[in-house]
N, C-alpha and C. Protein backbone atom coordinates (compact mmCIF):
# COMPACT_ATOMS: atom_id res chain seq x y z
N UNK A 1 118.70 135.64 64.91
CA UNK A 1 117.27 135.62 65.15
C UNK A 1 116.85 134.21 65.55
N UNK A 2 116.60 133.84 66.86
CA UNK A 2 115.87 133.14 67.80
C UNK A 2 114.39 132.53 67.45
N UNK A 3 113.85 131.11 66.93
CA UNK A 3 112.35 131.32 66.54
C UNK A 3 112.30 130.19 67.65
N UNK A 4 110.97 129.89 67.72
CA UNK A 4 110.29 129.10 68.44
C UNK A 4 110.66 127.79 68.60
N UNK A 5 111.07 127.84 67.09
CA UNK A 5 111.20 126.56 66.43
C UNK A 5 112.70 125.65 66.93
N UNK A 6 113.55 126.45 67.38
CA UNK A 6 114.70 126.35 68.00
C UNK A 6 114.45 126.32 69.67
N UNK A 7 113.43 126.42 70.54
CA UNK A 7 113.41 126.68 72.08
C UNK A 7 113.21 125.11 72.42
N UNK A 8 114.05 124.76 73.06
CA UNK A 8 113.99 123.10 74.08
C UNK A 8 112.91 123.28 74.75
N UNK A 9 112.76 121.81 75.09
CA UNK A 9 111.99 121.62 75.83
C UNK A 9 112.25 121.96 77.47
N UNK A 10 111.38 122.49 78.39
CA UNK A 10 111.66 122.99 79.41
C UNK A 10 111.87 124.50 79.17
N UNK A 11 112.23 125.30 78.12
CA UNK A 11 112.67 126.60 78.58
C UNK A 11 111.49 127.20 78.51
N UNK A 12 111.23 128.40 79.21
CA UNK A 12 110.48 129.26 78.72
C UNK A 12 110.84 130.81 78.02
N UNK A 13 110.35 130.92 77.31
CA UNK A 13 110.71 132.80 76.34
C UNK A 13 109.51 133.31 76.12
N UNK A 14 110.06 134.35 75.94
CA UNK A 14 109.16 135.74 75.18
C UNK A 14 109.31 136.05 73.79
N UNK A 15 107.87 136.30 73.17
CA UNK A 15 107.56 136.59 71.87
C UNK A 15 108.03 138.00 71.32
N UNK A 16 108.81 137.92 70.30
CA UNK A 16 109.47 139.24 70.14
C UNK A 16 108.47 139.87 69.14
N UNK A 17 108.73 138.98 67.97
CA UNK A 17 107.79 139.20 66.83
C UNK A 17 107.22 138.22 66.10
N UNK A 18 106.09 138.20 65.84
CA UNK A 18 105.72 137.38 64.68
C UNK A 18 105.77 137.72 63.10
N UNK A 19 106.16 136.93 62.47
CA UNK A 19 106.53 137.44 61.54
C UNK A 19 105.45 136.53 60.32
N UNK A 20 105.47 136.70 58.60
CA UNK A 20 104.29 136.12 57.70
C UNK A 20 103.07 137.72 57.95
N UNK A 21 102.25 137.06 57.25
CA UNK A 21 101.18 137.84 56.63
C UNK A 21 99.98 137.52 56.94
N UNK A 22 98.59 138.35 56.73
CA UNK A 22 97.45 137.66 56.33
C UNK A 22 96.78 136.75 57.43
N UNK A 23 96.42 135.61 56.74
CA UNK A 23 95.59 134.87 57.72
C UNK A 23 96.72 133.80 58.60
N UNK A 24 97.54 133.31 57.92
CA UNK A 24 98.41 132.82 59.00
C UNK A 24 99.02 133.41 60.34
N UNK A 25 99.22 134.80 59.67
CA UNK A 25 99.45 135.45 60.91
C UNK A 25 98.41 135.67 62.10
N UNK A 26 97.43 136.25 61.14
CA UNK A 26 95.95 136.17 62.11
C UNK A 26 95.96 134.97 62.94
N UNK A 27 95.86 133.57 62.54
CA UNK A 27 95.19 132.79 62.91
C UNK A 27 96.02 132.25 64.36
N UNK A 28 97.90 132.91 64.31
CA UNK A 28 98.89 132.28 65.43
C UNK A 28 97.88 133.42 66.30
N UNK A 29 98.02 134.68 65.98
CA UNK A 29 97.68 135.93 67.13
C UNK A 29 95.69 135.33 68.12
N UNK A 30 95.27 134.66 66.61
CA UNK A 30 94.10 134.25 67.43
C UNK A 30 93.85 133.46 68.22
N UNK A 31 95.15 132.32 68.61
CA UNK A 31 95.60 131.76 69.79
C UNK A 31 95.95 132.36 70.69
N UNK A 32 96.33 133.61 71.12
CA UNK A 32 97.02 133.84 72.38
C UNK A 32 98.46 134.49 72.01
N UNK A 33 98.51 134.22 70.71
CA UNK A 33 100.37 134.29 70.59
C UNK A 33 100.71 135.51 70.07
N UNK A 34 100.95 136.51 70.91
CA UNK A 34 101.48 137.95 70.78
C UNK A 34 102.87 138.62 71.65
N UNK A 35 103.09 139.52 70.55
CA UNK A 35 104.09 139.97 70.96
C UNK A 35 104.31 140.15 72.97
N UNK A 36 105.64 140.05 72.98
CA UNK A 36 105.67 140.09 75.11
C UNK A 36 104.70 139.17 75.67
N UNK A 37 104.09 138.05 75.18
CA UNK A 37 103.78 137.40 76.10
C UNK A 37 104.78 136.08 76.07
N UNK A 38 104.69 135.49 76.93
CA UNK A 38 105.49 134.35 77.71
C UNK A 38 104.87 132.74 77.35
N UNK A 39 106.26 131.71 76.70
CA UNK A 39 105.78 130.93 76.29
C UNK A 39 106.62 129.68 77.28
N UNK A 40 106.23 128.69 77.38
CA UNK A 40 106.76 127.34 77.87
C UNK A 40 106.63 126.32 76.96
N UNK A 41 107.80 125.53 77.01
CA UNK A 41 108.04 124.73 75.85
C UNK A 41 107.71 123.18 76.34
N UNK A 42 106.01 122.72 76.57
CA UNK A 42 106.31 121.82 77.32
C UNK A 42 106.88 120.08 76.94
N UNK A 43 106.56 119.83 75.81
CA UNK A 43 106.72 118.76 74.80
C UNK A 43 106.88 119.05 73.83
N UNK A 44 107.84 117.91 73.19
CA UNK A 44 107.74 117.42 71.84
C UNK A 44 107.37 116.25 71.19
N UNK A 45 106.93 116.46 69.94
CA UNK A 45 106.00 114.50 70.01
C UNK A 45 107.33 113.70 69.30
N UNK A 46 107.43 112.67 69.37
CA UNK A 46 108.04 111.75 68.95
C UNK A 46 109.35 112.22 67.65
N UNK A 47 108.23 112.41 66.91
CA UNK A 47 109.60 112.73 65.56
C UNK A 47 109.47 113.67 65.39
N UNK A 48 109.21 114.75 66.60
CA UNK A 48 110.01 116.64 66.67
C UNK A 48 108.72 117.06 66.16
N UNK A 49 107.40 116.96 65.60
CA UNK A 49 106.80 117.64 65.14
C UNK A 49 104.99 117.32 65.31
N UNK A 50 103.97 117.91 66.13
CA UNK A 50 104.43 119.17 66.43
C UNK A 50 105.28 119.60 67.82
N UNK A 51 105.17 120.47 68.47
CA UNK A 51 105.30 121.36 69.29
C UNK A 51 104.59 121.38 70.51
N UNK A 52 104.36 120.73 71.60
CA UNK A 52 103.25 121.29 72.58
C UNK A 52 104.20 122.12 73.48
N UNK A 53 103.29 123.57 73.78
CA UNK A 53 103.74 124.78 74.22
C UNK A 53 102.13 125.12 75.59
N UNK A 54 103.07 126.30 76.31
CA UNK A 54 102.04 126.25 76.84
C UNK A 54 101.84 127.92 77.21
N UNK A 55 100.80 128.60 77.00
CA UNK A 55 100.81 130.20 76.50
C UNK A 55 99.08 130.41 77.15
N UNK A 56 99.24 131.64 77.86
CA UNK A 56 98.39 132.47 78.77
C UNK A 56 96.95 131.04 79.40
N UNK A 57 97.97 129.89 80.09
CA UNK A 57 97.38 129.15 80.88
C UNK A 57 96.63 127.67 80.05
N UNK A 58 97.09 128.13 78.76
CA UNK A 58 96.44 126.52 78.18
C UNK A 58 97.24 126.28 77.24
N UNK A 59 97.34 124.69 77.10
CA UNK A 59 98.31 124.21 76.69
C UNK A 59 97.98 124.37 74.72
N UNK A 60 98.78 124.25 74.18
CA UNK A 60 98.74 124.31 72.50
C UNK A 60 99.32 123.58 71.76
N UNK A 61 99.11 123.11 70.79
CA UNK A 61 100.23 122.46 69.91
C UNK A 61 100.73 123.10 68.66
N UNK A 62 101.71 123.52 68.49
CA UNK A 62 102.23 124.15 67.04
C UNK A 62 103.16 123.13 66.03
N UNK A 63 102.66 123.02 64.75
CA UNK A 63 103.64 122.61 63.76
C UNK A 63 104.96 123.43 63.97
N UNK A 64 106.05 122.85 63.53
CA UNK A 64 107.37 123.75 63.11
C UNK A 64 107.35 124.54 62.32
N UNK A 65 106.56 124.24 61.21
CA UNK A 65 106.70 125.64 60.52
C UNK A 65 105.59 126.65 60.54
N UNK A 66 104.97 126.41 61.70
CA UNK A 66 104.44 127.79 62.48
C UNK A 66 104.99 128.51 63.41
N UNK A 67 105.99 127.35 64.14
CA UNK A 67 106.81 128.17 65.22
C UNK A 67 108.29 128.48 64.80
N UNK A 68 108.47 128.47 63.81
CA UNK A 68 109.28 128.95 62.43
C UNK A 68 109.09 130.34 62.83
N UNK A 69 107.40 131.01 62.65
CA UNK A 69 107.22 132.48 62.04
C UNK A 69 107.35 133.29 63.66
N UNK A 70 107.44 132.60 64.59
CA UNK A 70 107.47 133.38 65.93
C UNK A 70 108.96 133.51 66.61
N UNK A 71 109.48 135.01 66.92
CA UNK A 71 110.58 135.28 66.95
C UNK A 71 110.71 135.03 68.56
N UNK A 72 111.78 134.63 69.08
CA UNK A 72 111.84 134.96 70.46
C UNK A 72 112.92 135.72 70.78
């Protein structure tokens, strides 16, 4: 099992599943971040954390252990 949290910089993937509960889960899906859609991995900051990604045309930043809960 493939998470987010593992995708280099430069690749792009698809969201298989998100995984967690509740409002965390809510709050990734209330970004944009759902199952089959398409992500680009465009940066990372300095000491790996967070994440800038880039998902249905605007760019985002995720902690690791949010892109932990997203399967690709």
């Amino acid at each position: 099992m493939a998470t987010l949290k593992d995708a280099k910089v430069g690749d792009t993937v698809t969201v298989k599943k998100i995984n967690g509960e509740g409002a965390l889960r809510r709050r990734i899906m209330d970004m944009g971040i759902t199952k089959g859609v398409e992500i680009f991995v465009r940066k990372l900051a300095p000491l790996g954390d967070p994440i800038e990604i880039r998902v249905r045309g605007y760019e985002l930043s995720l902690r690791k252990a949010d892109a932990e809960m997203i399967e690709i």
